[in-house]
PDB file of N, CA and C in Angstrom:
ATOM      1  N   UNK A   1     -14.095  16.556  -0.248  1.00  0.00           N
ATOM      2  CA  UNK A   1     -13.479  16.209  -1.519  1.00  0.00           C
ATOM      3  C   UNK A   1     -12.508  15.054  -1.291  1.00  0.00           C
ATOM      4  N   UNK A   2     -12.529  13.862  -1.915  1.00  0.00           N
ATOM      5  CA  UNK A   2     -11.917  12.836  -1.825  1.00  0.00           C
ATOM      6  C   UNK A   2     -10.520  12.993  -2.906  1.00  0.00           C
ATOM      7  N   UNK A   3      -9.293  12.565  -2.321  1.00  0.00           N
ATOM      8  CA  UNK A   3      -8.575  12.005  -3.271  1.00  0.00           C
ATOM      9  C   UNK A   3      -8.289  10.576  -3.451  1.00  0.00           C
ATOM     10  N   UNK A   4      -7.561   9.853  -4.465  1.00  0.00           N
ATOM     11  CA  UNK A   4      -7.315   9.050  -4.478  1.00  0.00           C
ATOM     12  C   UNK A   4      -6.166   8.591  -5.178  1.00  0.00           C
ATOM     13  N   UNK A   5      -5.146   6.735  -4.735  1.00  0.00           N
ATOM     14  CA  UNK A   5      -4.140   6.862  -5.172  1.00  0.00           C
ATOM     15  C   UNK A   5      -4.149   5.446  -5.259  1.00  0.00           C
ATOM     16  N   UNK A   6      -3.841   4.401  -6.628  1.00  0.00           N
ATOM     17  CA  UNK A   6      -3.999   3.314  -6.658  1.00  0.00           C
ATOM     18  C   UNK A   6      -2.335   3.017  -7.415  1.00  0.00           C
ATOM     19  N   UNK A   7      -1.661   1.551  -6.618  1.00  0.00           N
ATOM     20  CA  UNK A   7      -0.386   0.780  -6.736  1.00  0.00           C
ATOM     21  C   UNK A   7      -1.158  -0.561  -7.195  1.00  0.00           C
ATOM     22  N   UNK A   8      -0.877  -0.971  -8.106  1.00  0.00           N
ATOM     23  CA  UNK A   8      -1.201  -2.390  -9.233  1.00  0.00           C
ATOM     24  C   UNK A   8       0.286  -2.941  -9.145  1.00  0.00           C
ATOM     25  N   UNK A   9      -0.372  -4.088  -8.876  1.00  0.00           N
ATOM     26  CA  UNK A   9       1.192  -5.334  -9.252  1.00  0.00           C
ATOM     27  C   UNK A   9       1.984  -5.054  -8.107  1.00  0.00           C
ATOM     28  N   UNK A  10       2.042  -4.583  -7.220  1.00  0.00           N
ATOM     29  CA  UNK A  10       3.429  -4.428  -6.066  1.00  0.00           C
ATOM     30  C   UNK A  10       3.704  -5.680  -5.303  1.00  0.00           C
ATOM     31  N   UNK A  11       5.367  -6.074  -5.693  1.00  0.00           N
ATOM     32  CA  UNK A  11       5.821  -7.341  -5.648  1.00  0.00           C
ATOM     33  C   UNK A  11       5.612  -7.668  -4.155  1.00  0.00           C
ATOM     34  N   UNK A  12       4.585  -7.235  -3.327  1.00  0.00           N
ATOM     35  CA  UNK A  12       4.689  -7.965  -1.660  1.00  0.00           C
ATOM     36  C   UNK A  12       3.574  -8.390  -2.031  1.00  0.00           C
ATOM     37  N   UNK A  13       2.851  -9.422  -0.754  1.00  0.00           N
ATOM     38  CA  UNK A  13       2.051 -10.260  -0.252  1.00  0.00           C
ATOM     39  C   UNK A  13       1.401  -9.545   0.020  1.00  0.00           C
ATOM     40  N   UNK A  14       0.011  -9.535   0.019  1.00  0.00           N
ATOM     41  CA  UNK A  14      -0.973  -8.995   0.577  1.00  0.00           C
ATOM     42  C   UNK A  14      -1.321  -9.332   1.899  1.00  0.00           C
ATOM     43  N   UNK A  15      -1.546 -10.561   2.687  1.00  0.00           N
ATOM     44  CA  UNK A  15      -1.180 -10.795   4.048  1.00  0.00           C
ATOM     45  C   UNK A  15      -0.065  -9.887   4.852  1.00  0.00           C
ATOM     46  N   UNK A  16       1.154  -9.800   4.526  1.00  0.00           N
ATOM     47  CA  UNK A  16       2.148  -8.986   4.867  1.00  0.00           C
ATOM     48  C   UNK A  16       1.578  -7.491   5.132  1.00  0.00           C
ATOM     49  N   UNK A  17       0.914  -6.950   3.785  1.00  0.00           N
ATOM     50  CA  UNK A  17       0.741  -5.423   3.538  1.00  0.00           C
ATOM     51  C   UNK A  17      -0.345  -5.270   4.697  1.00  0.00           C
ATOM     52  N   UNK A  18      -1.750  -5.767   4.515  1.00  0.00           N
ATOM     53  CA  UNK A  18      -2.556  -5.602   5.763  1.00  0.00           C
ATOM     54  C   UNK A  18      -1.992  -5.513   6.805  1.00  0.00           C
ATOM     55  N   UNK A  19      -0.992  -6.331   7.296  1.00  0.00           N
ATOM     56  CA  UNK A  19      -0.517  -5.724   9.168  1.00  0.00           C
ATOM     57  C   UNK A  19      -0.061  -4.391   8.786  1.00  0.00           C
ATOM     58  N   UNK A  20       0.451  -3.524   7.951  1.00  0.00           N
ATOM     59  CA  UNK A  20       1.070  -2.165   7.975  1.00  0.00           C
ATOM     60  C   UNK A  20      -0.423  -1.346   7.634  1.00  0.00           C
ATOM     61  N   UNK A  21      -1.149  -2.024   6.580  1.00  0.00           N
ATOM     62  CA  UNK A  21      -2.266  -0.594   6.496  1.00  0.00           C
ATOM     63  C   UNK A  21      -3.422  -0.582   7.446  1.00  0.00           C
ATOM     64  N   UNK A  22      -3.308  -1.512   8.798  1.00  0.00           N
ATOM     65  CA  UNK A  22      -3.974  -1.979   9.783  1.00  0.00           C
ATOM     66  C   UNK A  22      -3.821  -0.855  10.519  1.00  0.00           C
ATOM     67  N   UNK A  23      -2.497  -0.740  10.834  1.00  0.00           N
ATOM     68  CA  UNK A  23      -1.939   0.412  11.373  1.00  0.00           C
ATOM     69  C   UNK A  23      -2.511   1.769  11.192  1.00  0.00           C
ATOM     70  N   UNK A  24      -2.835   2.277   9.787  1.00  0.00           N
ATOM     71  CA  UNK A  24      -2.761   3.995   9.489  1.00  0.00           C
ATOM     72  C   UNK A  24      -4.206   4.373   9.053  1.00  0.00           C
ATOM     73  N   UNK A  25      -5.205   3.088   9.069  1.00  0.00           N
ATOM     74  CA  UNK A  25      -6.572   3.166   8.787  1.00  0.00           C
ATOM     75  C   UNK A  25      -7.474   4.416   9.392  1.00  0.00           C
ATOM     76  N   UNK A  26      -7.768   5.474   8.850  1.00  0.00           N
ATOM     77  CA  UNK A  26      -8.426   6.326   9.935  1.00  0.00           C
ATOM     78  C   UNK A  26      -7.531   7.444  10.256  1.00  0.00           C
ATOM     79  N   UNK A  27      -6.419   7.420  10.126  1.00  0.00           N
ATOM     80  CA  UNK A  27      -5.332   8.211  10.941  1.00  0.00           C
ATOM     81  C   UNK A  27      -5.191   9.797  10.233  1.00  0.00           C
ATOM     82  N   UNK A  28      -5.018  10.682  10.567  1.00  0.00           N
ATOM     83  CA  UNK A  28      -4.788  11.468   9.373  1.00  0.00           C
ATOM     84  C   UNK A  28      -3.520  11.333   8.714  1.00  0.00           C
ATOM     85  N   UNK A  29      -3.025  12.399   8.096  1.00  0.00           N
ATOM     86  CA  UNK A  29      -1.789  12.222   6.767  1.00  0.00           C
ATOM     87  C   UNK A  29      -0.788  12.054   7.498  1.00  0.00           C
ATOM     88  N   UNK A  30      -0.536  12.766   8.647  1.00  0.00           N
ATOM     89  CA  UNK A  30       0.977  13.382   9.242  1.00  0.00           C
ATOM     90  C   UNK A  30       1.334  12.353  10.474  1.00  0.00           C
ATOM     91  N   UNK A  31       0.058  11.839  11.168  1.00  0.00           N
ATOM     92  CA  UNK A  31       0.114  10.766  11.807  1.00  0.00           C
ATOM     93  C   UNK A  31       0.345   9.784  11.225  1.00  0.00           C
ATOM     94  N   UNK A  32      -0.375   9.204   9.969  1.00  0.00           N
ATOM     95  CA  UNK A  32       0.049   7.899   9.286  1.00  0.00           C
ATOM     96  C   UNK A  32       1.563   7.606   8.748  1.00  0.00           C
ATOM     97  N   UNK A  33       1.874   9.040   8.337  1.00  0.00           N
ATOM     98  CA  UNK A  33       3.478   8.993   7.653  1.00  0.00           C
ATOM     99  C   UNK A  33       4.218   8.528   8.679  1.00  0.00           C
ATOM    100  N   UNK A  34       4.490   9.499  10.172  1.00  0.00           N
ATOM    101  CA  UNK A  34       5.408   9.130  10.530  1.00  0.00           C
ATOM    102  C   UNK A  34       5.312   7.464  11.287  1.00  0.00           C
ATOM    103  N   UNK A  35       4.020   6.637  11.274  1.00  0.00           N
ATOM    104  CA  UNK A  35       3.513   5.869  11.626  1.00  0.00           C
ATOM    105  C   UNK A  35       4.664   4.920  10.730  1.00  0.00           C
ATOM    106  N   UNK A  36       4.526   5.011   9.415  1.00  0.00           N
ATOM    107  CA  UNK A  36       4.748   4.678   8.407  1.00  0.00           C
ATOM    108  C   UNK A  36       6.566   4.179   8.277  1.00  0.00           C
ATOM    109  N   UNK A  37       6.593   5.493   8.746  1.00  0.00           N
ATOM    110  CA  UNK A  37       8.788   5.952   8.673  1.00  0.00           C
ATOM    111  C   UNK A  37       9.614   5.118   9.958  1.00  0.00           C
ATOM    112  N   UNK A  38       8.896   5.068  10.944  1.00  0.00           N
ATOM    113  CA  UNK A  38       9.014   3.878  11.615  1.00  0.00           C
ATOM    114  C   UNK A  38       8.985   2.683  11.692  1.00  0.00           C
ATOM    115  N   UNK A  39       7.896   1.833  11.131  1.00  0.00           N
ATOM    116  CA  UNK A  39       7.840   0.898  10.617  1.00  0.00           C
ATOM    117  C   UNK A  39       8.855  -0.020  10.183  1.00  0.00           C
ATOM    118  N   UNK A  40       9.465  -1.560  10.484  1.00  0.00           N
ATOM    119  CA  UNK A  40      10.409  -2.011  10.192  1.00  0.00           C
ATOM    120  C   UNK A  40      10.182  -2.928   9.144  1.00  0.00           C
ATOM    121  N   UNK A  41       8.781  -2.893   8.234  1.00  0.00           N
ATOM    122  CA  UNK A  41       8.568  -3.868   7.417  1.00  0.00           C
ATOM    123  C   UNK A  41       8.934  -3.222   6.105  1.00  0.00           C
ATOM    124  N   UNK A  42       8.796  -4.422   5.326  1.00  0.00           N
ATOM    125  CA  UNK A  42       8.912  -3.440   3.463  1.00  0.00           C
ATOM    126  C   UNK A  42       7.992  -2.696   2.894  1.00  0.00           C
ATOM    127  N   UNK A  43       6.855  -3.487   3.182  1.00  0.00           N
ATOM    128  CA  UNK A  43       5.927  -2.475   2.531  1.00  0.00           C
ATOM    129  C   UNK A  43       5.868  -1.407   3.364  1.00  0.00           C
ATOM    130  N   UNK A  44       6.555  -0.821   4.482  1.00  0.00           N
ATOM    131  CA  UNK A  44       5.819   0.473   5.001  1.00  0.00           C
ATOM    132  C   UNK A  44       6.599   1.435   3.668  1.00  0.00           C
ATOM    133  N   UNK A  45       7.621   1.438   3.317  1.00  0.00           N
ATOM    134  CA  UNK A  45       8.026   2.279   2.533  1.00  0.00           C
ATOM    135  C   UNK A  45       7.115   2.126   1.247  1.00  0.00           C
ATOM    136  N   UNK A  46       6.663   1.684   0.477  1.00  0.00           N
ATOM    137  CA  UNK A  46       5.933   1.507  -0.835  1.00  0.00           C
ATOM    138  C   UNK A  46       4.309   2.197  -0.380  1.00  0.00           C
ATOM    139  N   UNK A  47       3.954   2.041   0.809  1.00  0.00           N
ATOM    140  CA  UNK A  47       2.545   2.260   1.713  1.00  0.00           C
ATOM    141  C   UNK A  47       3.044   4.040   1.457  1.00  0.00           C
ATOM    142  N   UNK A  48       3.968   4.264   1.774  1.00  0.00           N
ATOM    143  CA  UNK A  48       4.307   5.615   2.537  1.00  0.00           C
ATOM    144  C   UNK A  48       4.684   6.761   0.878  1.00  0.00           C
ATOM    145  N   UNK A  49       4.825   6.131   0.176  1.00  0.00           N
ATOM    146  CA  UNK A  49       5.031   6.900  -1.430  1.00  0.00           C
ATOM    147  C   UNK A  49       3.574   6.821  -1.928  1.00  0.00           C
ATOM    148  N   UNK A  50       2.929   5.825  -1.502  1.00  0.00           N
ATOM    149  CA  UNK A  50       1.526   5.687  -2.414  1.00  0.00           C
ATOM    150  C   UNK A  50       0.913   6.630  -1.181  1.00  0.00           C
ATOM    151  N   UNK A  51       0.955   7.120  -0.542  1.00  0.00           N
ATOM    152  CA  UNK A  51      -0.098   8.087   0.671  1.00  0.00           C
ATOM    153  C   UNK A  51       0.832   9.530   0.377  1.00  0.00           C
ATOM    154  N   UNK A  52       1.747   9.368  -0.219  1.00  0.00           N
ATOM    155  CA  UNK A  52       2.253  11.201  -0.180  1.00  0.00           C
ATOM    156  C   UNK A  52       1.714  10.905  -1.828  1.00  0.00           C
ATOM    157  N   UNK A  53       2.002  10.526  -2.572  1.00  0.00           N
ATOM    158  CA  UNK A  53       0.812  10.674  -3.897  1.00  0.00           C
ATOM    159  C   UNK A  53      -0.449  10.948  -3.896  1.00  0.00           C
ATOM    160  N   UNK A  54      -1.184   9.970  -2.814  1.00  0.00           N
ATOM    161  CA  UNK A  54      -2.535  10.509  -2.976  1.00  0.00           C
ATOM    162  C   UNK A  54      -2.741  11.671  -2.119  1.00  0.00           C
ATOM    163  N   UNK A  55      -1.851  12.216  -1.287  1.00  0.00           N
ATOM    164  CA  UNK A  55      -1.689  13.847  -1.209  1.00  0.00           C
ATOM    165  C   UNK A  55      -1.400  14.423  -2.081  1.00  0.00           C
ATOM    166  N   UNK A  56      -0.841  14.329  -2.714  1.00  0.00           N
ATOM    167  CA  UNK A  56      -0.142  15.010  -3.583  1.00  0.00           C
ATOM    168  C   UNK A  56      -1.662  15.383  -5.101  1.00  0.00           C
ATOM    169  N   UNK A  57      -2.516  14.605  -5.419  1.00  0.00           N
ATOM    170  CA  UNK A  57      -3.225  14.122  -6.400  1.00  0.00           C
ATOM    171  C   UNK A  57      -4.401  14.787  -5.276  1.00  0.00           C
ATOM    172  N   UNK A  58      -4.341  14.832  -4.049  1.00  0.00           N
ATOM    173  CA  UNK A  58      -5.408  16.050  -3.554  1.00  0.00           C
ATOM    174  C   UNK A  58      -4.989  17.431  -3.862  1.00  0.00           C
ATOM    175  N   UNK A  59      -3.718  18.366  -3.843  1.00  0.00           N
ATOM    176  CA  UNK A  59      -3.395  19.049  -3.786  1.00  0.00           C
ATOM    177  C   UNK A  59      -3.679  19.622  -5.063  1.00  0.00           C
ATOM    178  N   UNK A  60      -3.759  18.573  -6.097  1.00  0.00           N
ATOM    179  CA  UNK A  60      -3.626  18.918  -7.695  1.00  0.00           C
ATOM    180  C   UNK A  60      -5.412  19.127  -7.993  1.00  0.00           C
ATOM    181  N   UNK A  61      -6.168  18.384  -6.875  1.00  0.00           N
ATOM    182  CA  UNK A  61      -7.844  18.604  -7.281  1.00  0.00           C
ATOM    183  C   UNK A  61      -8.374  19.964  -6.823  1.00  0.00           C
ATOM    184  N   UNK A  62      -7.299  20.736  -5.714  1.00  0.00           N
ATOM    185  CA  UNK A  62      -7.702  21.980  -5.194  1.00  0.00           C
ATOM    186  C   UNK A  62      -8.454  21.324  -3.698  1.00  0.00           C
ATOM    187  N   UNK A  63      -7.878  20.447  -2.811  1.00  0.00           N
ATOM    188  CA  UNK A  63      -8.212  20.894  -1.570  1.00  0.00           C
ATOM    189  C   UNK A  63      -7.769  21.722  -0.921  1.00  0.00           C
ATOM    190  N   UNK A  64      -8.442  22.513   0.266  1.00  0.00           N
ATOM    191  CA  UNK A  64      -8.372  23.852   1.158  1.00  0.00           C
ATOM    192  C   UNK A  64      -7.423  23.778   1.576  1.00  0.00           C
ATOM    193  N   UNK A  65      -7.226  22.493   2.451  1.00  0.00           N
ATOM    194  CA  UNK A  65      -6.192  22.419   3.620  1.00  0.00           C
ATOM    195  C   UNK A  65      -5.692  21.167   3.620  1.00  0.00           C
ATOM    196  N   UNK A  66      -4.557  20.921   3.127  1.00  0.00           N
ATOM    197  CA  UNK A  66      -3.839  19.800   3.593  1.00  0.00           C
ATOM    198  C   UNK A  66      -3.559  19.061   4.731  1.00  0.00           C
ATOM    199  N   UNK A  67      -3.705  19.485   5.574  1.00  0.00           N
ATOM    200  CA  UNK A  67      -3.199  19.371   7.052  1.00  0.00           C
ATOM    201  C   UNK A  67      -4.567  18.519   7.198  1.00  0.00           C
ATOM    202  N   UNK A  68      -5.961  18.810   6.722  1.00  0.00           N
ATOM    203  CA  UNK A  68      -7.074  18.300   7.739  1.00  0.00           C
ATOM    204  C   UNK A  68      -7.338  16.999   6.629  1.00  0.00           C
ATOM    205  N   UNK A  69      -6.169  16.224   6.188  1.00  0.00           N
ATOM    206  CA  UNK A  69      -6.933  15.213   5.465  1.00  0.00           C
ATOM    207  C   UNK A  69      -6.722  14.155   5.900  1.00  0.00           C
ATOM    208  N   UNK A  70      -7.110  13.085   5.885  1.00  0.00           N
ATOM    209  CA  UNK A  70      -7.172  11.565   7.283  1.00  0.00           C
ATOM    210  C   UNK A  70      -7.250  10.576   6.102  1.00  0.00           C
ATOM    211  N   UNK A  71      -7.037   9.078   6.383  1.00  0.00           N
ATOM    212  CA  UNK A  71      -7.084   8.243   5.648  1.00  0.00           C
ATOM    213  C   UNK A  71      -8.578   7.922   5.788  1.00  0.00           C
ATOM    214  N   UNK A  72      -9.343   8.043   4.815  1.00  0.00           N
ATOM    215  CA  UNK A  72     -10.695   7.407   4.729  1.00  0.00           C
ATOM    216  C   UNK A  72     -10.885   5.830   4.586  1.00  0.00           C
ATOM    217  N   UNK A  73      -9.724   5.370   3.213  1.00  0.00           N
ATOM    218  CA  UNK A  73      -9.949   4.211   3.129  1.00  0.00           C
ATOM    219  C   UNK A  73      -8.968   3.388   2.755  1.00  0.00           C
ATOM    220  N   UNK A  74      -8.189   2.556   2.844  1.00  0.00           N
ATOM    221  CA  UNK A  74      -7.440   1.738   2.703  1.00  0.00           C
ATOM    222  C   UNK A  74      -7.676   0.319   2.409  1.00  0.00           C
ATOM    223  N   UNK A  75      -7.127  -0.162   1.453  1.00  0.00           N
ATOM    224  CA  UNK A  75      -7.745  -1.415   1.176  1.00  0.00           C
ATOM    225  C   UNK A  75      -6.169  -2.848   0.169  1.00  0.00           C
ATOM    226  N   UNK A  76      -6.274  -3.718   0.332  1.00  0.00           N
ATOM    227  CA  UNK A  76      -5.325  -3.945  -0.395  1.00  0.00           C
ATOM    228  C   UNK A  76      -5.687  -5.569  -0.939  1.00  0.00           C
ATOM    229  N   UNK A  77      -5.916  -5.993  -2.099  1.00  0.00           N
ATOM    230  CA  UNK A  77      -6.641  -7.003  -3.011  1.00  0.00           C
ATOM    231  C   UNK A  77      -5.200  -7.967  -3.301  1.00  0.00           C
ATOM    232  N   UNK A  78      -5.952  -9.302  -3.882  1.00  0.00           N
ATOM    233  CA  UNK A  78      -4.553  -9.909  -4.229  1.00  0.00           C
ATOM    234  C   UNK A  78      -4.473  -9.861  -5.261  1.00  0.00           C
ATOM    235  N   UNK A  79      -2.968  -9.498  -6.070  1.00  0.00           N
ATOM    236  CA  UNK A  79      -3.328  -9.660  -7.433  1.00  0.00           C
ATOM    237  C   UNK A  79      -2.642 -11.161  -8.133  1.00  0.00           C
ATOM    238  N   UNK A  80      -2.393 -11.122  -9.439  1.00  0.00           N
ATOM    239  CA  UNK A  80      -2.009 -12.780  -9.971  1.00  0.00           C
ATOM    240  C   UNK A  80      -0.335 -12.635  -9.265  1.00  0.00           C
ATOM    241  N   UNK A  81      -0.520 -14.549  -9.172  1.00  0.00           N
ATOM    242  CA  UNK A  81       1.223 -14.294  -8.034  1.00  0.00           C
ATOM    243  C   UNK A  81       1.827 -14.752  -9.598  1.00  0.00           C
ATOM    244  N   UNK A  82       2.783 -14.542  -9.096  1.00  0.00           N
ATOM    245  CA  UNK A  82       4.260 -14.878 -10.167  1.00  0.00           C
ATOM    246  C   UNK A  82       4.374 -16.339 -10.233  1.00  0.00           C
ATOM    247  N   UNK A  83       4.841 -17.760 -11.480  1.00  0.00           N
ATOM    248  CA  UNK A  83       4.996 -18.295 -11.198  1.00  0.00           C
ATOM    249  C   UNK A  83       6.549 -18.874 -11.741  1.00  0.00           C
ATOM    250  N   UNK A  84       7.477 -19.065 -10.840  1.00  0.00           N
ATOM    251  CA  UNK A  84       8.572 -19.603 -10.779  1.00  0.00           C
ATOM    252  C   UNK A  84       8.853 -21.078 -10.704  1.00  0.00           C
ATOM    253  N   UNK A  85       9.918 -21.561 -11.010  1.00  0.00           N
ATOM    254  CA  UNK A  85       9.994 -22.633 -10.482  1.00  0.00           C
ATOM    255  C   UNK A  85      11.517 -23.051 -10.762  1.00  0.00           C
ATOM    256  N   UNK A  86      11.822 -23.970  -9.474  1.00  0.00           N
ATOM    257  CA  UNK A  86      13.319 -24.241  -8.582  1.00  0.00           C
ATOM    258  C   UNK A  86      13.880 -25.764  -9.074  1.00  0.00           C
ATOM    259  N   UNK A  87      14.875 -25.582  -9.219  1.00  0.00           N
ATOM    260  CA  UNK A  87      15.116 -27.198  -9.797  1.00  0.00           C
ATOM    261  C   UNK A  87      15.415 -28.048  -8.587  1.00  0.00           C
ATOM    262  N   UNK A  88      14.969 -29.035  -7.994  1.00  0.00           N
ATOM    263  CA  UNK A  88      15.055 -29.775  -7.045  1.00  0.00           C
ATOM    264  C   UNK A  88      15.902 -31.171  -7.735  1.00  0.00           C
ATOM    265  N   UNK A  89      16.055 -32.520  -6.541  1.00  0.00           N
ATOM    266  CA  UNK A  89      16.451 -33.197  -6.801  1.00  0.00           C
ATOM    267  C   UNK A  89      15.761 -34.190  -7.645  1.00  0.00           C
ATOM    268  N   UNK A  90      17.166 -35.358  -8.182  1.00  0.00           N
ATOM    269  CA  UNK A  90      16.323 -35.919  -9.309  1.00  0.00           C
ATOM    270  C   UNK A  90      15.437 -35.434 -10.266  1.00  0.00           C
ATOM    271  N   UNK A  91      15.897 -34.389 -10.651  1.00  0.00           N
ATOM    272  CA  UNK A  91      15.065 -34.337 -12.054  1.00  0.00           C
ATOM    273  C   UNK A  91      13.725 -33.715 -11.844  1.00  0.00           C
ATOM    274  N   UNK A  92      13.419 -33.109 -10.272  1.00  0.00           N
ATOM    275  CA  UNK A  92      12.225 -32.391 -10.270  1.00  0.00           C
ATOM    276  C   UNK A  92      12.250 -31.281 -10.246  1.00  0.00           C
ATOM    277  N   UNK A  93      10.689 -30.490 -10.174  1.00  0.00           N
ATOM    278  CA  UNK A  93      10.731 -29.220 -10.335  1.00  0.00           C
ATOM    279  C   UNK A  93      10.323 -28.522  -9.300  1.00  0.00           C
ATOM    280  N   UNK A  94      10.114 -27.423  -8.452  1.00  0.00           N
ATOM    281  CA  UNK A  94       8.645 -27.315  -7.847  1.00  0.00           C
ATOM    282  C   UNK A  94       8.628 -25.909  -7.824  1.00  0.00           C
ATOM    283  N   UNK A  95       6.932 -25.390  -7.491  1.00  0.00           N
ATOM    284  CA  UNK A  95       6.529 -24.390  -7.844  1.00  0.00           C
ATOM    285  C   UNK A  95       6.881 -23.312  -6.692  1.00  0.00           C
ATOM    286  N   UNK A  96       6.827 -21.774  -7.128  1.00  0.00           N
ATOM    287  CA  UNK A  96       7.648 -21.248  -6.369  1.00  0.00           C
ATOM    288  C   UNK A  96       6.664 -19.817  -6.684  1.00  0.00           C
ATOM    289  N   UNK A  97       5.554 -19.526  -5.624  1.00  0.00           N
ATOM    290  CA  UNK A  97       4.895 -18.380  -6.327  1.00  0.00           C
ATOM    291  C   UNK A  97       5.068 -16.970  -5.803  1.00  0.00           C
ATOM    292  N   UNK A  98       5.404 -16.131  -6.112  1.00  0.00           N
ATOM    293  CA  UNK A  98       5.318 -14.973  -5.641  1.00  0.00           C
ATOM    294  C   UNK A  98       4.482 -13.784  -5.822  1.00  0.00           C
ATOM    295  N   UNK A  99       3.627 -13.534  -4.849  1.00  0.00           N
ATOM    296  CA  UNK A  99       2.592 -12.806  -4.456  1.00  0.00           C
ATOM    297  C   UNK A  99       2.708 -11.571  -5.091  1.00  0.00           C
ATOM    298  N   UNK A 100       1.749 -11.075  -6.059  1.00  0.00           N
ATOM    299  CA  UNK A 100       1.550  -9.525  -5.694  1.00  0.00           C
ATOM    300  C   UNK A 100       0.132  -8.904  -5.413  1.00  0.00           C
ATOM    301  N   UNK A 101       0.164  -7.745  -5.022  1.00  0.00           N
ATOM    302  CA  UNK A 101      -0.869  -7.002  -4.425  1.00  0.00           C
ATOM    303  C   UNK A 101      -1.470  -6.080  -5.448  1.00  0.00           C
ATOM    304  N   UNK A 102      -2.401  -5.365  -5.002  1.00  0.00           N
ATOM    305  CA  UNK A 102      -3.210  -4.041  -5.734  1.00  0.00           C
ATOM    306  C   UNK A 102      -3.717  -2.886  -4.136  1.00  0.00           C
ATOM    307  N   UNK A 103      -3.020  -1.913  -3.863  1.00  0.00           N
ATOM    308  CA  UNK A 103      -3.029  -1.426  -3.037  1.00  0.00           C
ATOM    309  C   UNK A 103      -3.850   0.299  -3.504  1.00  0.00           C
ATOM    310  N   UNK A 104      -5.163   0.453  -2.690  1.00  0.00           N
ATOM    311  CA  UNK A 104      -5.796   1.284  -2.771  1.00  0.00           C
ATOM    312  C   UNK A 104      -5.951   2.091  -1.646  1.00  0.00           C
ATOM    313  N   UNK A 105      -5.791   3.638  -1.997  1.00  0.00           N
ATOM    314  CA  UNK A 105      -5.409   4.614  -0.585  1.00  0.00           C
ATOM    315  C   UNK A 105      -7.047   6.014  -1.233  1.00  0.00           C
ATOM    316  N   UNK A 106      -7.601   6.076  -0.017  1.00  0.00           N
ATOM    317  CA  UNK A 106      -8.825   6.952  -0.508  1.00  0.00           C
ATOM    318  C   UNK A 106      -8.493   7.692   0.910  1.00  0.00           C
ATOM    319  N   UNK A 107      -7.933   9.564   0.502  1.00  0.00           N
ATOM    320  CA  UNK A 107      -8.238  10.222   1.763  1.00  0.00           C
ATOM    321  C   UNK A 107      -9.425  11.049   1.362  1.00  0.00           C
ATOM    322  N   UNK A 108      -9.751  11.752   2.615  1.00  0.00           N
ATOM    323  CA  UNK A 108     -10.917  12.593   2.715  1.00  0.00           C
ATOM    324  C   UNK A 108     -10.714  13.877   3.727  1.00  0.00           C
ATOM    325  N   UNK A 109     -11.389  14.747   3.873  1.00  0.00           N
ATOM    326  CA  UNK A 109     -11.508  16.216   4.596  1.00  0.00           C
ATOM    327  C   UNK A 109     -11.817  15.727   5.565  1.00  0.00           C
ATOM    328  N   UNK A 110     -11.602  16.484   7.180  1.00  0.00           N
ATOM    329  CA  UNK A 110     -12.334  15.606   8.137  1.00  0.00           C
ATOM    330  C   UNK A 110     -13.274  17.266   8.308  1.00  0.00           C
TER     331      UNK A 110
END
């Protein structure tokens, strides 16, 4: 029985997020967390709420055992960046974009 747990719009980079979900790919729940709580980047914390949700959203479908569930799939898309822009000299402008992501977490029974 699969669960699943999807984050739209989250203000990091998607380059950035891949080195952290590089990390917990495969791993089960309890290994990935504390994988996770260690971690000195930003997204490990936003990674680490969206993986106790999609526990949490297993628990609510009626899996057996919590303990035996592993990350099946992890995935993270780019979504539209933000566009800003900085007043420079003379009278110019320039563009200033900021990245967001779409971060998808699929566990499974092992």
């Amino acid at each position: 029985m699969e669960a699943k747990a999807v984050l739209k719009f989250a203000r990091l980079s998607p380059q950035k997020t891949r080195l952290v979900i590089d990390m917990i790919r495969g791993k089960g729940v309890q290994d990935a967390l504390n994988i996770l709580k260690f971690s000195p980047k930003k997204s490990s914390d936003i990674v680490s709420k969206l993986l106790s949700s999609a526990v949490a959203n297993a628990e609510q479908k009626g899996v057996s055992d919590v303990d035996r569930l592993f990350v099946k799939a992890i995935t993270v898309d780019q979504g539209p960046a933000l566009r800003r822009f900085m007043p420079r000299a003379q009278g110019r402008a320039t563009r200033i974009r900021k990245p967001t992501s779409h971060i998808t977490v699929v566990l499974d029974e092992k």
